[in-house]
Each structure stands twice: as structure tokens, then as C-alpha cells.
N, C-alpha and C. Protein backbone atom coordinates (compact mmCIF):
# COMPACT_ATOMS: atom_id res chain seq x y z
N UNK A 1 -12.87 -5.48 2.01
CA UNK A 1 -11.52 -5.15 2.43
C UNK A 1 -11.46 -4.79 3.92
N UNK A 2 -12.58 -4.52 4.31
CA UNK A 2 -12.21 -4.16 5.81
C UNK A 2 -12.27 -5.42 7.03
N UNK A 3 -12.44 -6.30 6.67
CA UNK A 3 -11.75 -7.44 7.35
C UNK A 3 -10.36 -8.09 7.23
N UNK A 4 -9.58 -7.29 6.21
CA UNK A 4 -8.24 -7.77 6.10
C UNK A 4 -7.51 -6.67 7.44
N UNK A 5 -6.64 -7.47 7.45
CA UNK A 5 -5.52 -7.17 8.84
C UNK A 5 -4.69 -5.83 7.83
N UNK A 6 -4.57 -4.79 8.25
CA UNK A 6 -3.79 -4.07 7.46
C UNK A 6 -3.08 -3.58 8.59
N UNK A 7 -1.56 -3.40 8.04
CA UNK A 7 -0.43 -3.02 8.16
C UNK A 7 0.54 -1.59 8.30
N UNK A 8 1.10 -1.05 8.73
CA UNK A 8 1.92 0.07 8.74
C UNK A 8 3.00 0.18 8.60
N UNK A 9 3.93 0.44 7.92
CA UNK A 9 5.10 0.50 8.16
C UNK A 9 5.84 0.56 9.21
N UNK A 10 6.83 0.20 10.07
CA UNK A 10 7.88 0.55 11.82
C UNK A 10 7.90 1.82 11.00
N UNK A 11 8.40 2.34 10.26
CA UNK A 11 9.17 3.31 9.54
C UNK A 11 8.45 4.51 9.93
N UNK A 12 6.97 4.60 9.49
CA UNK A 12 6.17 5.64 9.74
C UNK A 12 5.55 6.39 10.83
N UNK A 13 4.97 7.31 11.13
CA UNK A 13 5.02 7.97 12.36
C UNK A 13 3.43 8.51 12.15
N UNK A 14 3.40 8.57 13.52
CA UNK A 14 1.72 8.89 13.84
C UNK A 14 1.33 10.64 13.46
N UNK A 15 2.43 11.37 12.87
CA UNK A 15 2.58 12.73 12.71
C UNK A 15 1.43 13.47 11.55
N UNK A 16 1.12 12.38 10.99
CA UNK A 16 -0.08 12.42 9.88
C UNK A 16 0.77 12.88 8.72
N UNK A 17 1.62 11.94 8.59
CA UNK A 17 3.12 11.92 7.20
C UNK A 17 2.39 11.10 6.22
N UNK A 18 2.86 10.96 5.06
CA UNK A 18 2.04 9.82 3.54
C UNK A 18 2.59 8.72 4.17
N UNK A 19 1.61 7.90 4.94
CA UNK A 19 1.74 6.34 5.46
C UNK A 19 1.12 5.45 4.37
N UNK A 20 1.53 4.47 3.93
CA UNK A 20 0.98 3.35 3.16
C UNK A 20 0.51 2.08 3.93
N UNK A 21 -0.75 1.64 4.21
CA UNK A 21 -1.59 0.27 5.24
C UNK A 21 -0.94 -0.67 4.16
N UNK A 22 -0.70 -1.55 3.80
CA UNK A 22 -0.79 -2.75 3.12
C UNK A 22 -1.54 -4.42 3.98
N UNK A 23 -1.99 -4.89 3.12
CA UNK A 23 -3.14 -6.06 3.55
C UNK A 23 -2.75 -7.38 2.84
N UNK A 24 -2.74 -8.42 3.15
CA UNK A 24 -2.52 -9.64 2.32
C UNK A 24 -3.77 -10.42 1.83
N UNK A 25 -4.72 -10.02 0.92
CA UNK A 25 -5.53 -10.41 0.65
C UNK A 25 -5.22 -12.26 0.12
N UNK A 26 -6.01 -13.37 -0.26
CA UNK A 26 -5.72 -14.31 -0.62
C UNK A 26 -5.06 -13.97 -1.86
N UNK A 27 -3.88 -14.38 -2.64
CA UNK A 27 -3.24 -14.49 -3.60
C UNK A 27 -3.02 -12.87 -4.10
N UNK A 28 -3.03 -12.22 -2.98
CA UNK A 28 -2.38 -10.87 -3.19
C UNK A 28 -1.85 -9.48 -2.82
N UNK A 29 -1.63 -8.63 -2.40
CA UNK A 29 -1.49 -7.65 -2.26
C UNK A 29 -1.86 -6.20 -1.94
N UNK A 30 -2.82 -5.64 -1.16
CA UNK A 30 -3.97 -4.60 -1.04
C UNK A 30 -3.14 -3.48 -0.42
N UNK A 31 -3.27 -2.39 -1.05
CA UNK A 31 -2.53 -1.23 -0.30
C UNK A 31 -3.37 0.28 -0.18
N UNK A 32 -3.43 1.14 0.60
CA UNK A 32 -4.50 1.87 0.73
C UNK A 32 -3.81 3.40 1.60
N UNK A 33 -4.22 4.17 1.76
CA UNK A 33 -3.71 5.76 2.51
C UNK A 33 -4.24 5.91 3.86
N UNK A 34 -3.12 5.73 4.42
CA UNK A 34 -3.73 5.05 5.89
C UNK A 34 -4.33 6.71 6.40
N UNK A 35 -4.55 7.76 5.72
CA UNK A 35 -5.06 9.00 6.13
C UNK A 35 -6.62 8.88 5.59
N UNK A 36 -7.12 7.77 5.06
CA UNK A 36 -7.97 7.74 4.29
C UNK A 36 -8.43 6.09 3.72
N UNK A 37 -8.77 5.45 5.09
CA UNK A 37 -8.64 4.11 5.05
C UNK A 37 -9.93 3.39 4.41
N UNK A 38 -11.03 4.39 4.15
CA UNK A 38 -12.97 3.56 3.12
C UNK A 38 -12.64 4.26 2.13
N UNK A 39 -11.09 4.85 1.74
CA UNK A 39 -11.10 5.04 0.15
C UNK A 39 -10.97 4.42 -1.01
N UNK A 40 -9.72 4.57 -1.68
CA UNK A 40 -9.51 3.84 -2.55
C UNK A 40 -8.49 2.93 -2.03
N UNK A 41 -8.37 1.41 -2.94
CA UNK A 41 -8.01 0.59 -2.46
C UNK A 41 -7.17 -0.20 -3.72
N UNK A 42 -5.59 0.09 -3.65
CA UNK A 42 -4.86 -1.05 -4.70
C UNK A 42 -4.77 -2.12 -4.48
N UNK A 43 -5.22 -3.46 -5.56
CA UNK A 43 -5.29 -4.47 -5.29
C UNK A 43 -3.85 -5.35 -6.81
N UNK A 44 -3.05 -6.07 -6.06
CA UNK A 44 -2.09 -6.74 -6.61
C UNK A 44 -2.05 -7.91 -6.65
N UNK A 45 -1.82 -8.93 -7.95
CA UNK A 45 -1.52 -10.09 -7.72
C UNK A 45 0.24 -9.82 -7.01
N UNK A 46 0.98 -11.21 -6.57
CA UNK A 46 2.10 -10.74 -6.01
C UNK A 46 3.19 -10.57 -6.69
N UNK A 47 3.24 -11.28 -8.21
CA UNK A 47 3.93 -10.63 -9.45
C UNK A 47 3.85 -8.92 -9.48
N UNK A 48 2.75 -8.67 -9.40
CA UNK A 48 2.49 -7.63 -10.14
C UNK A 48 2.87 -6.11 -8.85
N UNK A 49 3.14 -6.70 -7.64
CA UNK A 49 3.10 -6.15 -6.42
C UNK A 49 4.54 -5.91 -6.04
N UNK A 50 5.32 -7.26 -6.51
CA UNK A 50 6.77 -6.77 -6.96
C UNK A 50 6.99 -6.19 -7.75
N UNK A 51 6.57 -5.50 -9.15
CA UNK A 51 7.09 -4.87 -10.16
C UNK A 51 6.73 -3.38 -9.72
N UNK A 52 5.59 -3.35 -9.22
CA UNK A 52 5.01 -1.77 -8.66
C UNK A 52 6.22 -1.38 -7.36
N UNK A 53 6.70 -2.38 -6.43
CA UNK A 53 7.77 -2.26 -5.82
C UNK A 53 8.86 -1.16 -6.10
N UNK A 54 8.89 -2.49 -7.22
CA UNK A 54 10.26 -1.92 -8.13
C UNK A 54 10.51 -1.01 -8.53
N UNK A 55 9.37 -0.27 -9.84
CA UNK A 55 8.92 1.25 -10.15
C UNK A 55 9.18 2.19 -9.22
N UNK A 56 8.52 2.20 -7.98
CA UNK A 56 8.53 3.19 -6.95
C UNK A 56 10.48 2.98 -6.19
N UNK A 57 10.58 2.04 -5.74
CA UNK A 57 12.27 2.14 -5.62
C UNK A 57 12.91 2.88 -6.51
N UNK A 58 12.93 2.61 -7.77
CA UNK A 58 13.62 3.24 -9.06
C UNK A 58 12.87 5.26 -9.07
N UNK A 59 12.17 5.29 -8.64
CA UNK A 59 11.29 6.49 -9.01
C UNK A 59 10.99 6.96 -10.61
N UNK A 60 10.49 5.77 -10.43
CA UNK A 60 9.96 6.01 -12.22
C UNK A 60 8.76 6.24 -12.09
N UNK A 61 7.95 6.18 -11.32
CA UNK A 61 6.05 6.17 -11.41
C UNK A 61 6.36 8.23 -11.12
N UNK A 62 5.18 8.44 -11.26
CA UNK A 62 5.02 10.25 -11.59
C UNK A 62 3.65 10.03 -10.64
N UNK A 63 3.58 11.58 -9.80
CA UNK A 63 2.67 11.96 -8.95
C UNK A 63 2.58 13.01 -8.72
N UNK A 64 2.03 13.62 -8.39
CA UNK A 64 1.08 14.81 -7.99
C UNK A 64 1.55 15.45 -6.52
């Protein structure tokens, strides 16, 4: 994963706020805590990358 080009949101700010990297792996989707970039690493087909989308728009997923 660390040869993929990862991404930042315009949106987000260098303030050390919950930033999300996202990556376009071949046929998918890679998203990771840009406070914490050799951690863990979500990997999406792009079906499945829209529905997790979706969840989080709606605020249906639960967190900590």
C-alpha cells in the first residue's frame, strides 16, 4: 500500500482533525487515518466503497 498515491480531502486541515487518505488501488478503494498512515488499512471493491459511502452519509455505522 505504500506505493499507492493517497489522497486528502480540500476539506481537511493540517490542525491534526480525523482526516481520511483514500488511494485507488486497481479495482478499488483503500482508505486509511492520515494521523496514522503504516496502520490499518480499508480495502474496497468500488460497489462495496459506495455502500460504506452511503452508511456513513446516513450515520448509520456506530463508533467510538
Amino acid at each position: 500500500m505504500d506505493s499507492l498515491y493517497w489522497r486528502r480531502s480540500s476539506h481537511s486541515s493540517d490542525q491534526g482533525g480525523n482526516c481520511v487518505e483514500v488511494a485507488h488501488p486497481i479495482g478499488g478503494v483503500a482508505a486509511r487515518d492520515s494521523k496514522n498512515p503504516h496502520g490499518g488499512v480499508l480495502v474496497f471493491d468500488r460497489s462495496r466503497w459506495g455502500s460504506f459511502l452511503d452508511a456513513v452519509r446516513r450515520g448509520v455505522l456506530e463508533h467510538d
